[in-house]
N, C-alpha and C. Protein backbone atom coordinates (compact mmCIF):
# COMPACT_ATOMS: atom_id res chain seq x y z
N UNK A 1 -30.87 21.97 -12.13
CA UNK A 1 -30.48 20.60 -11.94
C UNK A 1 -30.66 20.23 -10.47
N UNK A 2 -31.16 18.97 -9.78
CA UNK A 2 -31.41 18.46 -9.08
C UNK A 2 -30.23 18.06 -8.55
N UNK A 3 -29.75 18.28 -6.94
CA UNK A 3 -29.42 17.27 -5.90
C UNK A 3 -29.34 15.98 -6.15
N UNK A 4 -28.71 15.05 -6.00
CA UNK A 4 -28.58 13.97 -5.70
C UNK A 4 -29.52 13.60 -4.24
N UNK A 5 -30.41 12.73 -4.02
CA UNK A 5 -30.98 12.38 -2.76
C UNK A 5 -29.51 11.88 -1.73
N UNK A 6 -29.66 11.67 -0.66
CA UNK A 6 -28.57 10.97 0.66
C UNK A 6 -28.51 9.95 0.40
N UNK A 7 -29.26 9.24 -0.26
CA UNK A 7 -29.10 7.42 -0.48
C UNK A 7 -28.59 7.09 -1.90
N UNK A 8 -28.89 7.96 -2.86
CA UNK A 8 -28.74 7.63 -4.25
C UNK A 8 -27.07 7.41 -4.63
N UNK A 9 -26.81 6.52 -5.56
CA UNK A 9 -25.76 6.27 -5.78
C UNK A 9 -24.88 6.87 -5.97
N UNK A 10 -25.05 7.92 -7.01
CA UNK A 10 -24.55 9.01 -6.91
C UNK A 10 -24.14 10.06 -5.82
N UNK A 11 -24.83 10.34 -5.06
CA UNK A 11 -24.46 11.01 -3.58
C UNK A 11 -23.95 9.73 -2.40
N UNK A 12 -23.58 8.64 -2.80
CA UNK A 12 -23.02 7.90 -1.78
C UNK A 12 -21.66 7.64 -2.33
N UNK A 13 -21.24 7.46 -3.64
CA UNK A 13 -20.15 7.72 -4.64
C UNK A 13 -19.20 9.39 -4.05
N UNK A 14 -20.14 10.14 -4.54
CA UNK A 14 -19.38 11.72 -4.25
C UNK A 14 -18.73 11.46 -2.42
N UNK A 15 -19.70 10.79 -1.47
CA UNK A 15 -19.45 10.66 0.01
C UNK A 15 -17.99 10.05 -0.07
N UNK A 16 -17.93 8.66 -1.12
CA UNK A 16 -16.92 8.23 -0.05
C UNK A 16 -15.85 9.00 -1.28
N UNK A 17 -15.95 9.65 -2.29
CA UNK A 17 -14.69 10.00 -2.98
C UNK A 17 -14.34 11.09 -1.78
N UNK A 18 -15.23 11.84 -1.01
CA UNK A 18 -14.36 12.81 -0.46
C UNK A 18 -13.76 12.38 0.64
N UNK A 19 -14.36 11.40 1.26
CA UNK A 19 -13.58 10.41 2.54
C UNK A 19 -12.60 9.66 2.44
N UNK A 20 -12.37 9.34 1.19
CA UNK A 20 -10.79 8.69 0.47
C UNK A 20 -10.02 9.69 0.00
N UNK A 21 -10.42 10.72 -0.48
CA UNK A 21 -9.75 11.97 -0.66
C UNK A 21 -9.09 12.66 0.43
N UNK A 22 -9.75 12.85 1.61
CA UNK A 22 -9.24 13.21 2.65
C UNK A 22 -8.58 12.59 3.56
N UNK A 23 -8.10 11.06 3.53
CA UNK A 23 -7.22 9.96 4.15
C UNK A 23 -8.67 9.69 5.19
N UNK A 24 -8.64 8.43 5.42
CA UNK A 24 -9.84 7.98 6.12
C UNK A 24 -9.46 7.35 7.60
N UNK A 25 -9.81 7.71 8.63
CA UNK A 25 -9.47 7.95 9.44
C UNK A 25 -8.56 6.12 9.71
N UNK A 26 -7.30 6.34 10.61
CA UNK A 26 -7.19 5.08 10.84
C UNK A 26 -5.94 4.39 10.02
N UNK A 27 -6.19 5.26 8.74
CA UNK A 27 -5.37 4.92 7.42
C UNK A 27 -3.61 5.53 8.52
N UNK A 28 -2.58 4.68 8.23
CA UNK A 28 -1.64 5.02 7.97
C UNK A 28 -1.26 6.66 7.40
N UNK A 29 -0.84 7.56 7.32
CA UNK A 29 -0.06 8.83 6.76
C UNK A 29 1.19 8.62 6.73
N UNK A 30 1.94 9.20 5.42
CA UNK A 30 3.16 9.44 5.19
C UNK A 30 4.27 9.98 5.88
N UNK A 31 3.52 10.82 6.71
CA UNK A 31 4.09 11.53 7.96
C UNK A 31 4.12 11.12 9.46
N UNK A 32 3.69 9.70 9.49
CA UNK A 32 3.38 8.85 10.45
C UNK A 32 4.73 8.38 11.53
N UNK A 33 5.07 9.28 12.63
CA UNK A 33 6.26 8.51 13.12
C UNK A 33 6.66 7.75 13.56
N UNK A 34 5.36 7.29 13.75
CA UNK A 34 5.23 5.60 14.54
C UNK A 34 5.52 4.90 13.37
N UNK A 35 4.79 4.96 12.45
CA UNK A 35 4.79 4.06 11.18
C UNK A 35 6.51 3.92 10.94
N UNK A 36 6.68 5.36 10.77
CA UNK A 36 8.09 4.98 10.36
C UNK A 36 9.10 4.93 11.10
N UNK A 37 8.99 4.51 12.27
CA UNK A 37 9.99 3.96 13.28
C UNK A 37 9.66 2.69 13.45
N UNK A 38 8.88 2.25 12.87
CA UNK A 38 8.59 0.69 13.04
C UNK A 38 8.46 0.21 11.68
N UNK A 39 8.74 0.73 10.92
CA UNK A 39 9.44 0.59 9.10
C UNK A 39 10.50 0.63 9.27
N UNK A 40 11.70 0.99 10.75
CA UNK A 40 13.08 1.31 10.55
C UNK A 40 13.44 0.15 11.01
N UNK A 41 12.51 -1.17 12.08
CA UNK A 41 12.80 -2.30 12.52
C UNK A 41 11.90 -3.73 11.91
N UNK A 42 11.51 -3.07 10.42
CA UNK A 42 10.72 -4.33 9.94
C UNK A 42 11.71 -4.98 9.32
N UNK A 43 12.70 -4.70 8.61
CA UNK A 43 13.57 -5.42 7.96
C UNK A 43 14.25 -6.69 9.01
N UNK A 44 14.41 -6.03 9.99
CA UNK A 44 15.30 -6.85 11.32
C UNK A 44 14.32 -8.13 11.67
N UNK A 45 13.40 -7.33 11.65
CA UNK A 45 12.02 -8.56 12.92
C UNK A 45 11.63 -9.36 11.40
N UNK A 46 11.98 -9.26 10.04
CA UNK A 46 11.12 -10.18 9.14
C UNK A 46 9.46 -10.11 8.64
N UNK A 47 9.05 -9.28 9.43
CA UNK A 47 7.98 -8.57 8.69
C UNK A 47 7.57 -8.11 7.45
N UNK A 48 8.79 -7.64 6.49
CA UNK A 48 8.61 -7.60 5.19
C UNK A 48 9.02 -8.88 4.07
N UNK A 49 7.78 -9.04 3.13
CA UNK A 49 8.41 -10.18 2.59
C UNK A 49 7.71 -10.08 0.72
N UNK A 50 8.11 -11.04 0.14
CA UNK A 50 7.81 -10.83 -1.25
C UNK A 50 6.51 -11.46 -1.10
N UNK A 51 5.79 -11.12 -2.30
CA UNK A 51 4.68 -11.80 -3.16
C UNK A 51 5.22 -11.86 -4.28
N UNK A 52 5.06 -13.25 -5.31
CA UNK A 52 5.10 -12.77 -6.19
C UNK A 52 3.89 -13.08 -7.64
N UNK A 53 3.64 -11.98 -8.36
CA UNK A 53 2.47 -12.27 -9.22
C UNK A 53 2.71 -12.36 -10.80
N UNK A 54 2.12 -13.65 -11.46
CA UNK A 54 2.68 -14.05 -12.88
C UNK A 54 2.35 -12.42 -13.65
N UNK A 55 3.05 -12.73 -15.08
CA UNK A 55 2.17 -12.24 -15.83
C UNK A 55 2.47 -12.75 -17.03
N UNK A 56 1.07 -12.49 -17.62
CA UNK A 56 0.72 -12.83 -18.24
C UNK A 56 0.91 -12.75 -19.94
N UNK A 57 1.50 -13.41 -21.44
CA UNK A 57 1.11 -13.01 -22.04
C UNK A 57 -0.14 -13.21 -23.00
N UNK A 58 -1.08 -11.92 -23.22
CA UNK A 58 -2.33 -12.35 -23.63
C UNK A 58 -2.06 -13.11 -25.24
N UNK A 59 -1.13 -12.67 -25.73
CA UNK A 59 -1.34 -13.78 -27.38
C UNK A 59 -1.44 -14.94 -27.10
N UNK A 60 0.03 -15.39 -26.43
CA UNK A 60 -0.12 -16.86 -26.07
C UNK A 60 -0.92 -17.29 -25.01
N UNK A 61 -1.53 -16.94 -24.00
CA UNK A 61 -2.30 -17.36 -22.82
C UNK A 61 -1.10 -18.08 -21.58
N UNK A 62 0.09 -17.84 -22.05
CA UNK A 62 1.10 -18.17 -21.22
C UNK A 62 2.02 -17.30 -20.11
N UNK A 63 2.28 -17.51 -19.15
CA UNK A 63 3.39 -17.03 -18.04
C UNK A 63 4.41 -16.81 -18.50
N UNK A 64 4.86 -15.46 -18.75
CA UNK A 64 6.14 -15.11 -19.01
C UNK A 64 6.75 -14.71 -18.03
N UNK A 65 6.36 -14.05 -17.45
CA UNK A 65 7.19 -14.01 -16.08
C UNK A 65 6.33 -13.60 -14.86
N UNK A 66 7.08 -12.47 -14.22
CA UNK A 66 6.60 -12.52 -12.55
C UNK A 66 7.17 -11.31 -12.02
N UNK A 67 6.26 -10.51 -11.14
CA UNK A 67 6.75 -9.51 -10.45
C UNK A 67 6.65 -9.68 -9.01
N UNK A 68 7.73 -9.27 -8.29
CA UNK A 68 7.57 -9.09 -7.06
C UNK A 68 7.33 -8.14 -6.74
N UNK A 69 6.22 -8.54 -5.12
CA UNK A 69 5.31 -7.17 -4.37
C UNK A 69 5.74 -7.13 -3.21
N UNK A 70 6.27 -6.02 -2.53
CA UNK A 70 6.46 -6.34 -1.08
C UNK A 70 5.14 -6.15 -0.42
N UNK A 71 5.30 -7.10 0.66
CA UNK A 71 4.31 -6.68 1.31
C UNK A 71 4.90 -6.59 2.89
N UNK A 72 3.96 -5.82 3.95
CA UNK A 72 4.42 -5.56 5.32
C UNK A 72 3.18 -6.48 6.14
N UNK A 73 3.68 -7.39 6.80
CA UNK A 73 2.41 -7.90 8.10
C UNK A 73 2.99 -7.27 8.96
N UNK A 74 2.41 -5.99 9.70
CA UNK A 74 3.11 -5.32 11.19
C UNK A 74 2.20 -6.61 12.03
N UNK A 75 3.21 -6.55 13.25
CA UNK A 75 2.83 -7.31 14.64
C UNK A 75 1.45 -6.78 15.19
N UNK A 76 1.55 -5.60 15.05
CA UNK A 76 0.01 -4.66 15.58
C UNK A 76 -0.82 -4.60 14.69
N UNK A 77 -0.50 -3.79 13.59
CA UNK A 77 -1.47 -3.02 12.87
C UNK A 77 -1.98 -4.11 11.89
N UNK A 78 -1.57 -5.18 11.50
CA UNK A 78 -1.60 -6.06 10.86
C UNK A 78 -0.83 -5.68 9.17
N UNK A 79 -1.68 -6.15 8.10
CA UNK A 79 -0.91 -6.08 6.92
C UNK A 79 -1.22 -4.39 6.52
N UNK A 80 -0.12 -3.75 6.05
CA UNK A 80 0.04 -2.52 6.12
C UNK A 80 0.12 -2.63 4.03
N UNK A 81 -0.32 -1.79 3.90
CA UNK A 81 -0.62 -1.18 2.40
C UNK A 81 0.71 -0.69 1.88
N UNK A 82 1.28 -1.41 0.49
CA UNK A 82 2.70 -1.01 -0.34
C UNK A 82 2.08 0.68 -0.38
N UNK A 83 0.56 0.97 -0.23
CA UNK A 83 0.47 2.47 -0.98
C UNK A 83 0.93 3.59 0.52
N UNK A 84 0.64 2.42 1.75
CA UNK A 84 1.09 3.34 3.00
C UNK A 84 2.28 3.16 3.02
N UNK A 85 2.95 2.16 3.33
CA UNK A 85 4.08 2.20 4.04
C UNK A 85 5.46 2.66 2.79
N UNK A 86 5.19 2.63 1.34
CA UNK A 86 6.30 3.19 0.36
C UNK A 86 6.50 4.79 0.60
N UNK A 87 5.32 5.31 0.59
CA UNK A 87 5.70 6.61 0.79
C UNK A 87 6.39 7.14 1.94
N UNK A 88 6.56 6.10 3.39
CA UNK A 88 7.13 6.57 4.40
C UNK A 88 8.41 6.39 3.76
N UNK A 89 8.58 5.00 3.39
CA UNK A 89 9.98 4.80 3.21
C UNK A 89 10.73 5.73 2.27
N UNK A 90 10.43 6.20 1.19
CA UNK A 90 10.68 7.19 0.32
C UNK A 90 10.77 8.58 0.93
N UNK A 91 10.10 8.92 2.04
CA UNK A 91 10.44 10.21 3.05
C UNK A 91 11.55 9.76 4.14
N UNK A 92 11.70 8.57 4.37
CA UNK A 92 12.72 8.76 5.22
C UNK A 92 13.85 7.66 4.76
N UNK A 93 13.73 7.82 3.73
CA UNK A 93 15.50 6.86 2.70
C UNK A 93 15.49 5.74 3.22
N UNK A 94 14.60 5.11 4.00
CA UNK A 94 14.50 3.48 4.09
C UNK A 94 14.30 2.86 2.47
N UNK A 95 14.02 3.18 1.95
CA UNK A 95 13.77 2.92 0.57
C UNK A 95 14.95 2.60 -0.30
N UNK A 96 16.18 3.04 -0.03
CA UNK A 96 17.26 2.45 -0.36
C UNK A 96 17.76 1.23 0.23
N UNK A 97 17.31 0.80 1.80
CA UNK A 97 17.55 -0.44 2.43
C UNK A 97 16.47 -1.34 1.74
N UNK A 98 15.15 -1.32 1.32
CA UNK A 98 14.25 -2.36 0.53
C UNK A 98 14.69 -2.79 -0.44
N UNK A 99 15.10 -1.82 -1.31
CA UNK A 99 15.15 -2.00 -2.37
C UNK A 99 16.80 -3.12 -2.52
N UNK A 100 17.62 -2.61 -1.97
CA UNK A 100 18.77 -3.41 -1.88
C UNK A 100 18.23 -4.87 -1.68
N UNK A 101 17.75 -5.23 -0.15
CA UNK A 101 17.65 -6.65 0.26
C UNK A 101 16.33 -7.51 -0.28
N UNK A 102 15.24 -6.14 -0.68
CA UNK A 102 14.53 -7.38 -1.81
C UNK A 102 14.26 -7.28 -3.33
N UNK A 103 15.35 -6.90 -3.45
CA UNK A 103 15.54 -6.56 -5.47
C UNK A 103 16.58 -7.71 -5.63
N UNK A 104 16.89 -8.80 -5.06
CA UNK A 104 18.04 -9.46 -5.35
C UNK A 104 17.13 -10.73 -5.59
């Protein structure tokens, strides 16, 4: 069986699965202490805030309801990823302060 060529879709697919696999440089980490010392003063400064998105039911084509998303705009880093910044909070029990002030 043949290689994939450097350009072919296939070998540019396998590239970036292993570059998303391996956190891509730049990305936020879970283990981030900056991140999460500045997750310990987003609640204060207003940085975290809801989205919220319908849903849908498909029989009727109607809005039944709605979920809320948090989302983070940091001052620096700009809008920070629910997939980065949950896992900090979940390592360092900020995750019980979110959930309190935006589950209500």
């Amino acid at each position: 069986m043949r290689r994939p060529s450097a350009s072919s879709p296939k070998a540019l697919l396998g590239r970036w699965l292993q570059r998303v696999g391996s956190g891509m440089a730049g990305a936020p980490r879970a283990d981030d202490p900056v991140l999460a010392a500045d997750l310990a003063h987003a609640v204060a400064r207003d940085e975290l805030f809801l989205v919220y998105q319908p849903k849908l039911d498909c029989r009727t084509g109607r809005i039944n309801s709605a979920e809320g998303l948090l989302r983070w705009q940091h001052p620096v880093r700009g809008s920070i990823s629910p997939a980065d910044f949950i896992p900090v909070a979940e390592r360092t029990g900020s995750i019980r302060t979110l959930t309190c002030k935006y589950s209500q």
